[in-house]
PDB file of N, CA and C in Angstrom:
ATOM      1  N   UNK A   1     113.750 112.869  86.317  1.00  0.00           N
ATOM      2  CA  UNK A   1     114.202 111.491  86.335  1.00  0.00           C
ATOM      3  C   UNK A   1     113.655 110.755  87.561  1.00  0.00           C
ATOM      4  N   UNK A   2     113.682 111.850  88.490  1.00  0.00           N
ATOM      5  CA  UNK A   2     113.181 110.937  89.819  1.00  0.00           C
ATOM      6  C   UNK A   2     111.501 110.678  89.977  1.00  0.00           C
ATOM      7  N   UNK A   3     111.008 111.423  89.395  1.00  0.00           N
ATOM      8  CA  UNK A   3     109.321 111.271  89.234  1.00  0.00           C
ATOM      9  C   UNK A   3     109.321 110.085  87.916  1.00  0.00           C
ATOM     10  N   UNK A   4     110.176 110.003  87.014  1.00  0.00           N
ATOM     11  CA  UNK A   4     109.524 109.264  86.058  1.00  0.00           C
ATOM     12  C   UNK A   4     110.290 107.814  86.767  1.00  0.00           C
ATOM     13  N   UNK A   5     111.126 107.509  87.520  1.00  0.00           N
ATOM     14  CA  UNK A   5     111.763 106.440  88.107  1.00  0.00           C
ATOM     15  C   UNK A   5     110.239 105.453  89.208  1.00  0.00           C
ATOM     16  N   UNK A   6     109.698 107.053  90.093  1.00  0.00           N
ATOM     17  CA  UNK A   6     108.834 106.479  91.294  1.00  0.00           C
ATOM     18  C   UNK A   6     107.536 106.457  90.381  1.00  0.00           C
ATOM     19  N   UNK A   7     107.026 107.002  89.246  1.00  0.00           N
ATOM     20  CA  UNK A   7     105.999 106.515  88.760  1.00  0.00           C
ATOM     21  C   UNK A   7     106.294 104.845  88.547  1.00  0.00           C
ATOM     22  N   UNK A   8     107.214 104.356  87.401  1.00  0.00           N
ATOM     23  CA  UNK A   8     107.453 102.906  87.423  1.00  0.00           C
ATOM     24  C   UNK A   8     107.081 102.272  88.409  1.00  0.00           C
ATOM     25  N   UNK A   9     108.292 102.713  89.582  1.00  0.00           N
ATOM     26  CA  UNK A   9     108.026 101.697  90.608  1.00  0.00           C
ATOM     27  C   UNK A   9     106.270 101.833  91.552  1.00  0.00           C
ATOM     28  N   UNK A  10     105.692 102.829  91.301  1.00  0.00           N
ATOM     29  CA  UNK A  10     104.759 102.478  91.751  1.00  0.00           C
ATOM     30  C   UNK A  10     103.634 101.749  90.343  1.00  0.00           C
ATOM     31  N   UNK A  11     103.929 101.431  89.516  1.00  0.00           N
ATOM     32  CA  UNK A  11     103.042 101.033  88.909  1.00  0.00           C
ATOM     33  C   UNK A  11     103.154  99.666  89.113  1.00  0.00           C
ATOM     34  N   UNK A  12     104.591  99.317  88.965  1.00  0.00           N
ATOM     35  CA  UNK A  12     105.365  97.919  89.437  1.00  0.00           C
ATOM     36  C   UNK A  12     104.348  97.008  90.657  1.00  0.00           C
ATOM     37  N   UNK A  13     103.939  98.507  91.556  1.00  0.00           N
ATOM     38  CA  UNK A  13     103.244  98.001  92.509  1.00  0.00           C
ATOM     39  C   UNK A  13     101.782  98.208  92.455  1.00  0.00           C
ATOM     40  N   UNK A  14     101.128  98.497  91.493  1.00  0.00           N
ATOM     41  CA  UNK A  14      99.667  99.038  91.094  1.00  0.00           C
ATOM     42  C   UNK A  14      99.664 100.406  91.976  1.00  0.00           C
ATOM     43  N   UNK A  15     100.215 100.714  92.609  1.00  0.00           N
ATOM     44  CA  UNK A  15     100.183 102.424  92.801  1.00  0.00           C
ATOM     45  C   UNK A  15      99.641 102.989  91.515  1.00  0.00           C
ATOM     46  N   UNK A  16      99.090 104.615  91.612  1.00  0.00           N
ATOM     47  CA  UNK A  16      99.069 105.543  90.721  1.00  0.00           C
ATOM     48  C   UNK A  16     100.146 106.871  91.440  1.00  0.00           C
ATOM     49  N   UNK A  17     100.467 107.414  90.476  1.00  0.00           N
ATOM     50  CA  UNK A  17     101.768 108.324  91.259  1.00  0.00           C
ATOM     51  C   UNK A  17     101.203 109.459  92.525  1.00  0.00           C
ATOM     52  N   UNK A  18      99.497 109.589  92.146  1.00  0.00           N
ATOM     53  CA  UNK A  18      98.994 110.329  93.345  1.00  0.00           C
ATOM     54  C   UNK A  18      99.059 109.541  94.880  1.00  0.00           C
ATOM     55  N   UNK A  19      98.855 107.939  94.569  1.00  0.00           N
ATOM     56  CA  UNK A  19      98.602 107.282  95.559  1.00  0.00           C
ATOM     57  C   UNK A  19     100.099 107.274  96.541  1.00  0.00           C
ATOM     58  N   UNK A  20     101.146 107.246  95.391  1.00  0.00           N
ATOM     59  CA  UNK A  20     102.312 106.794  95.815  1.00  0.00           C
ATOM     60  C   UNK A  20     102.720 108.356  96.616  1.00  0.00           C
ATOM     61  N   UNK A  21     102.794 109.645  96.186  1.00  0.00           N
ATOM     62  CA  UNK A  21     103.110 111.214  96.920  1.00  0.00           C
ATOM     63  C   UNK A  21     102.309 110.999  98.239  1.00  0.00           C
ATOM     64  N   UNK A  22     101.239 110.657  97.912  1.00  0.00           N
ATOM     65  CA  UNK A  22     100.210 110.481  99.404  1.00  0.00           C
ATOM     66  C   UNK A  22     100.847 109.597 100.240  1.00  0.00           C
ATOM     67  N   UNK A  23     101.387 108.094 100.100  1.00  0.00           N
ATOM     68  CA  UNK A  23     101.944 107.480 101.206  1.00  0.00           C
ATOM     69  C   UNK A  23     103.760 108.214 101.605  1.00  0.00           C
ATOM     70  N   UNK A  24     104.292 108.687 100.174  1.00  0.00           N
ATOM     71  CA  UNK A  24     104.955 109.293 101.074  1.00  0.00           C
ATOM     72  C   UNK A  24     104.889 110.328 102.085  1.00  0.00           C
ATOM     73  N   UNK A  25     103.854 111.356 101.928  1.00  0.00           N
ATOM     74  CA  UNK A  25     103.809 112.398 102.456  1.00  0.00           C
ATOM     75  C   UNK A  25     102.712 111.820 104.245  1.00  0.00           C
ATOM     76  N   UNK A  26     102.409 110.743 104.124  1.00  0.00           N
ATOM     77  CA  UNK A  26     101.838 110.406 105.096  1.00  0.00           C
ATOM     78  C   UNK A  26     103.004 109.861 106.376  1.00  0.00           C
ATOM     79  N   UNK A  27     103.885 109.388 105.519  1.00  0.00           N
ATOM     80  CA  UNK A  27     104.882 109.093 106.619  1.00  0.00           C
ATOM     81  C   UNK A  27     105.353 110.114 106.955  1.00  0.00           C
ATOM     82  N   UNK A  28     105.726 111.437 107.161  1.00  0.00           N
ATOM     83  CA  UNK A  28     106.082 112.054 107.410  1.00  0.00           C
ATOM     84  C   UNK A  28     105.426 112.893 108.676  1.00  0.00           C
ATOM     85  N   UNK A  29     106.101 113.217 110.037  1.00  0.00           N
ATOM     86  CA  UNK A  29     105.572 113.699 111.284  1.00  0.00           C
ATOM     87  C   UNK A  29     104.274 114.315 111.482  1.00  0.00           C
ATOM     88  N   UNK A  30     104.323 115.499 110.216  1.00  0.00           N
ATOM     89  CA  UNK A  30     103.030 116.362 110.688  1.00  0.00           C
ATOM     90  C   UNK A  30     102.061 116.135 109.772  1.00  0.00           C
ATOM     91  N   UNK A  31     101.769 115.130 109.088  1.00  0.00           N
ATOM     92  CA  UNK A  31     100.762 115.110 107.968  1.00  0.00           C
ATOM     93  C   UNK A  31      99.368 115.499 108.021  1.00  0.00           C
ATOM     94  N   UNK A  32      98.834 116.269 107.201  1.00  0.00           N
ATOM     95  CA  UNK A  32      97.880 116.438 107.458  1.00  0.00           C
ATOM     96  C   UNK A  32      96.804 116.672 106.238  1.00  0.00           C
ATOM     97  N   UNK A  33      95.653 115.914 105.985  1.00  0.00           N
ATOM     98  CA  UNK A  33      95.170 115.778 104.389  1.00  0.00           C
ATOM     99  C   UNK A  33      94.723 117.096 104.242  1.00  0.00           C
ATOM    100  N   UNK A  34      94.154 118.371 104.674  1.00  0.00           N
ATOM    101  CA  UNK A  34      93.714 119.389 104.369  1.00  0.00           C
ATOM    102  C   UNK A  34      94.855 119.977 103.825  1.00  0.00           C
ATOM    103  N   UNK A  35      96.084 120.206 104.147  1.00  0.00           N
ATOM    104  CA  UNK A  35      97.571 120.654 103.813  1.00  0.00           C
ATOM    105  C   UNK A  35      97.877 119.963 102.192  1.00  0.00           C
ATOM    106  N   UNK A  36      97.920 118.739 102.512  1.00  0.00           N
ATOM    107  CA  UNK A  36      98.405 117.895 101.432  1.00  0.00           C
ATOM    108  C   UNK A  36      97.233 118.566 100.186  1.00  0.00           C
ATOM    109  N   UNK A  37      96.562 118.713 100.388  1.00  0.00           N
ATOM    110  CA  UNK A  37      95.625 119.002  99.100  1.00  0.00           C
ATOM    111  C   UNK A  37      96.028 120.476  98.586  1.00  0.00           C
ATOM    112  N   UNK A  38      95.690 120.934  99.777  1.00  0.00           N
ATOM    113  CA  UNK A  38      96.364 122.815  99.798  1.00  0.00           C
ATOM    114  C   UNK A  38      97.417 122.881  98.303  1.00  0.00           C
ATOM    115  N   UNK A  39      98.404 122.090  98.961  1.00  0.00           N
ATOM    116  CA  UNK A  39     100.254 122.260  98.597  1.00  0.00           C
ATOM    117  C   UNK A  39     100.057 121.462  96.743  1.00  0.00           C
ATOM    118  N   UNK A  40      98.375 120.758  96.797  1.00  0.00           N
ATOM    119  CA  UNK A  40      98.801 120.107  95.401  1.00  0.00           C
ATOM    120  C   UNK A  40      97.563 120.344  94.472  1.00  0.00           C
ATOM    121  N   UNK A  41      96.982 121.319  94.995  1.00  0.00           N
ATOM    122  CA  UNK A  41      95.822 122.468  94.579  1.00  0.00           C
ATOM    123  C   UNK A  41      94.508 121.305  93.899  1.00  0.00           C
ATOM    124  N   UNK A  42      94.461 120.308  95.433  1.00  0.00           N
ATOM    125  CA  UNK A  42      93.836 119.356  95.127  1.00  0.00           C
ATOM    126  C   UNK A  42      92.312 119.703  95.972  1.00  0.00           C
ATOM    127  N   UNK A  43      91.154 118.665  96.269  1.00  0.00           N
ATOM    128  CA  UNK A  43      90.632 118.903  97.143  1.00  0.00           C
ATOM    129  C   UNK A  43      90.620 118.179  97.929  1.00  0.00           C
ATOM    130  N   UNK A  44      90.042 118.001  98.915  1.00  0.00           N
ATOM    131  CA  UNK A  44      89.885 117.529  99.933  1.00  0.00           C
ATOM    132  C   UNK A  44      89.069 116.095 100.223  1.00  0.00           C
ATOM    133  N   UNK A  45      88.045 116.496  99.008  1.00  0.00           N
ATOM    134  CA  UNK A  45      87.480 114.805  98.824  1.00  0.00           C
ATOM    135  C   UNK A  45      88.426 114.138  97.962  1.00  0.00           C
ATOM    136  N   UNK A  46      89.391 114.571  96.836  1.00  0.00           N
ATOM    137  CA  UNK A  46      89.922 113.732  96.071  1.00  0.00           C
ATOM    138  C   UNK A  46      90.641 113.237  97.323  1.00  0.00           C
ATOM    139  N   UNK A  47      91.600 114.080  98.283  1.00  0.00           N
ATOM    140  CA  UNK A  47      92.996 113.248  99.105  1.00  0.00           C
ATOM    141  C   UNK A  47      92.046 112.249  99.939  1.00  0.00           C
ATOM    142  N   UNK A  48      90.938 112.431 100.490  1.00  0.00           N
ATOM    143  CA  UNK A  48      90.481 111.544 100.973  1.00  0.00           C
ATOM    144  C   UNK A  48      90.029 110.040 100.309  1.00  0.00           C
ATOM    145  N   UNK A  49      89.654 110.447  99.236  1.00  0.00           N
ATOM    146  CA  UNK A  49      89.019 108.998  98.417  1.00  0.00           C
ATOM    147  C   UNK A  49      90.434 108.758  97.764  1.00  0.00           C
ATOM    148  N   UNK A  50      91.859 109.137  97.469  1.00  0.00           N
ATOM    149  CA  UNK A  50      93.288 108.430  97.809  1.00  0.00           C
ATOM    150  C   UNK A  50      93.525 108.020  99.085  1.00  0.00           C
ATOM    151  N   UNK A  51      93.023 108.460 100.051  1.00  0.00           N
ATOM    152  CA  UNK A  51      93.863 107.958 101.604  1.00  0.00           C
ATOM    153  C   UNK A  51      92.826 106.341 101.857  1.00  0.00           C
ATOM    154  N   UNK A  52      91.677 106.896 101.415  1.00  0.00           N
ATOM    155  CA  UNK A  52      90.231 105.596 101.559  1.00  0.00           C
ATOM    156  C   UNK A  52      90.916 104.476 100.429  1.00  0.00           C
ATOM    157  N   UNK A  53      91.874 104.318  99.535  1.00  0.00           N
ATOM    158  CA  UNK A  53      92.392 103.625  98.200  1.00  0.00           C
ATOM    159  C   UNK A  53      93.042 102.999  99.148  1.00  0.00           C
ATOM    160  N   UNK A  54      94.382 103.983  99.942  1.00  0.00           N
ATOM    161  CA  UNK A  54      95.702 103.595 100.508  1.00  0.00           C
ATOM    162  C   UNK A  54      94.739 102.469 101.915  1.00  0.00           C
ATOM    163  N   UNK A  55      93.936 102.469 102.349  1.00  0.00           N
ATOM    164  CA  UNK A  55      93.774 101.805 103.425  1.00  0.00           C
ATOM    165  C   UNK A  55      93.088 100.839 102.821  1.00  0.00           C
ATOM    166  N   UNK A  56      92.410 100.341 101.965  1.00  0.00           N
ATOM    167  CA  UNK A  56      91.678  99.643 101.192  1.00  0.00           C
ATOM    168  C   UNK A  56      92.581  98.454 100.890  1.00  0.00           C
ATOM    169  N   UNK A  57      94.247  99.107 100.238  1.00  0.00           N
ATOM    170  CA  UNK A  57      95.194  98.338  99.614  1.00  0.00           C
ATOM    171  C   UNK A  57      95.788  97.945 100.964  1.00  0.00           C
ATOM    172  N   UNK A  58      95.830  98.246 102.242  1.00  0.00           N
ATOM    173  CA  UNK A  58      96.289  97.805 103.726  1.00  0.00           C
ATOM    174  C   UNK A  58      97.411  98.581 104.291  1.00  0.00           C
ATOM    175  N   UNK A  59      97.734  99.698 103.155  1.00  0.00           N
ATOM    176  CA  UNK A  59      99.308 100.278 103.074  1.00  0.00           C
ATOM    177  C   UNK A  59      99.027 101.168 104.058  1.00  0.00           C
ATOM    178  N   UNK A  60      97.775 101.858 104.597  1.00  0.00           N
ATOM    179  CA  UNK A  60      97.817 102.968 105.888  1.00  0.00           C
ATOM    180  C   UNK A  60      96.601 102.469 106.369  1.00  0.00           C
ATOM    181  N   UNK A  61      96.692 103.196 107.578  1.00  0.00           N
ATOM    182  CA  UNK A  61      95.738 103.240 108.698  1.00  0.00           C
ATOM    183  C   UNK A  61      95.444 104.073 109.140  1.00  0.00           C
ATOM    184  N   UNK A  62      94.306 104.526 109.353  1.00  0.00           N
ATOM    185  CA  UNK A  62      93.640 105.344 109.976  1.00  0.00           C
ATOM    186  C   UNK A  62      92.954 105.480 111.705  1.00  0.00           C
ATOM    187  N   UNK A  63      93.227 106.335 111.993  1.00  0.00           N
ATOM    188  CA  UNK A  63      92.512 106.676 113.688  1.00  0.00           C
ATOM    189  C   UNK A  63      92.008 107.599 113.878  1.00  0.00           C
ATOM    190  N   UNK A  64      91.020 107.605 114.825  1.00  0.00           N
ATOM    191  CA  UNK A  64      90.344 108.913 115.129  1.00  0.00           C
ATOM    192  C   UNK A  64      90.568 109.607 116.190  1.00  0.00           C
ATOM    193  N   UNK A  65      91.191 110.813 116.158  1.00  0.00           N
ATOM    194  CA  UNK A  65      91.388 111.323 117.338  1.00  0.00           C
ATOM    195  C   UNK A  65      90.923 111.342 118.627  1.00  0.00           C
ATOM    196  N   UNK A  66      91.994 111.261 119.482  1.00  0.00           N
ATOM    197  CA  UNK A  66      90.737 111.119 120.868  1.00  0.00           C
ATOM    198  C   UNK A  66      90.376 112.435 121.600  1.00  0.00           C
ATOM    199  N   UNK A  67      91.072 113.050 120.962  1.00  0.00           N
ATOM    200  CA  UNK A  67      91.299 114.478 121.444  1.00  0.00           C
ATOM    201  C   UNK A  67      89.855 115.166 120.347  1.00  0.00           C
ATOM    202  N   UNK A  68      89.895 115.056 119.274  1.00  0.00           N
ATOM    203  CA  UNK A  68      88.871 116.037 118.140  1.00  0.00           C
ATOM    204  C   UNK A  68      88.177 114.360 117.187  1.00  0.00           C
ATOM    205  N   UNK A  69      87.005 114.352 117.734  1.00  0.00           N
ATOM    206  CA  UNK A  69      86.579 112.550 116.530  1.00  0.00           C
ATOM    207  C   UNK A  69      86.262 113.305 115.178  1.00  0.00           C
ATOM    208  N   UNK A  70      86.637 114.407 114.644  1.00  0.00           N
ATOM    209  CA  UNK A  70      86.870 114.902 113.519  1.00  0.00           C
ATOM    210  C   UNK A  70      87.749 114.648 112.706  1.00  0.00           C
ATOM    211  N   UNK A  71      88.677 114.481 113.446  1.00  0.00           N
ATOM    212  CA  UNK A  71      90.393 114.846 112.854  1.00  0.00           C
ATOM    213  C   UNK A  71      90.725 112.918 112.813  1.00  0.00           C
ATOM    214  N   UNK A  72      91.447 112.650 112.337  1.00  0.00           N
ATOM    215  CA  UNK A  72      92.013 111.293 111.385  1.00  0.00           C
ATOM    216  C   UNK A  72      93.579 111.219 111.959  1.00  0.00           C
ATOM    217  N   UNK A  73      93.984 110.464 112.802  1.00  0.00           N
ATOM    218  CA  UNK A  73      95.663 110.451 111.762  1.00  0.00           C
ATOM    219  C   UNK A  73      95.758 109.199 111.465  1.00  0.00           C
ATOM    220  N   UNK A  74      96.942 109.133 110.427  1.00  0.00           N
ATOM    221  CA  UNK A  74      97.026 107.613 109.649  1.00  0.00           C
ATOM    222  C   UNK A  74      98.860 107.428 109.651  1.00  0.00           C
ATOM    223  N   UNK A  75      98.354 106.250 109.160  1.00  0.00           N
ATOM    224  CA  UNK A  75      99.821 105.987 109.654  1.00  0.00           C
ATOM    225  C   UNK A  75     100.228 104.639 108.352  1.00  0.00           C
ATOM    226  N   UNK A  76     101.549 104.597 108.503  1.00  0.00           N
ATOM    227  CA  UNK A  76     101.993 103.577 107.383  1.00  0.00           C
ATOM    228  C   UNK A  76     102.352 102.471 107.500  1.00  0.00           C
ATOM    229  N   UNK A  77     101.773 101.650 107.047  1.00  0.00           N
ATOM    230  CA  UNK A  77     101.880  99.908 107.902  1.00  0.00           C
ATOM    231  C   UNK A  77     102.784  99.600 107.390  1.00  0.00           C
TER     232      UNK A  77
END
């Protein structure tokens, strides 16, 4: 009930329900897209070309570490 409730509302909002798990799971402390894909036996270019969607639509942001210019964190506007 609760997945078929947050699909609606993200369609409500042109979300797709991948886009919508991704901003939730982005708000959350330790996020991290290599994990997130892991846990949804996704890859790594798909979570990225969703996280590249989510910043596109203005809903996250992205930074580059100052510590590793590899590593990304994003955040939820």
């Amino acid at each position: 009930l609760f997945a078929e409730r947050r699909r609606q509302l993200g369609e409500s909002v042109g979300l797709t329900d991948q886009q919508w798990q991704a901003l939730e799971e982005v708000q959350t402390e330790h996020f991290m897209p290599s994990l997130f894909a892991k846990e949804r036996a996704s890859s790594a270019a798909a979570v990225s070309k969703i996280l590249r969607q989510l910043t596109d639509k203005g809903l996250v942001t992205a930074h580059v570490s100052d510590v590793d210019a590899r590593q990304r964190s994003y955040q939820v506007t």
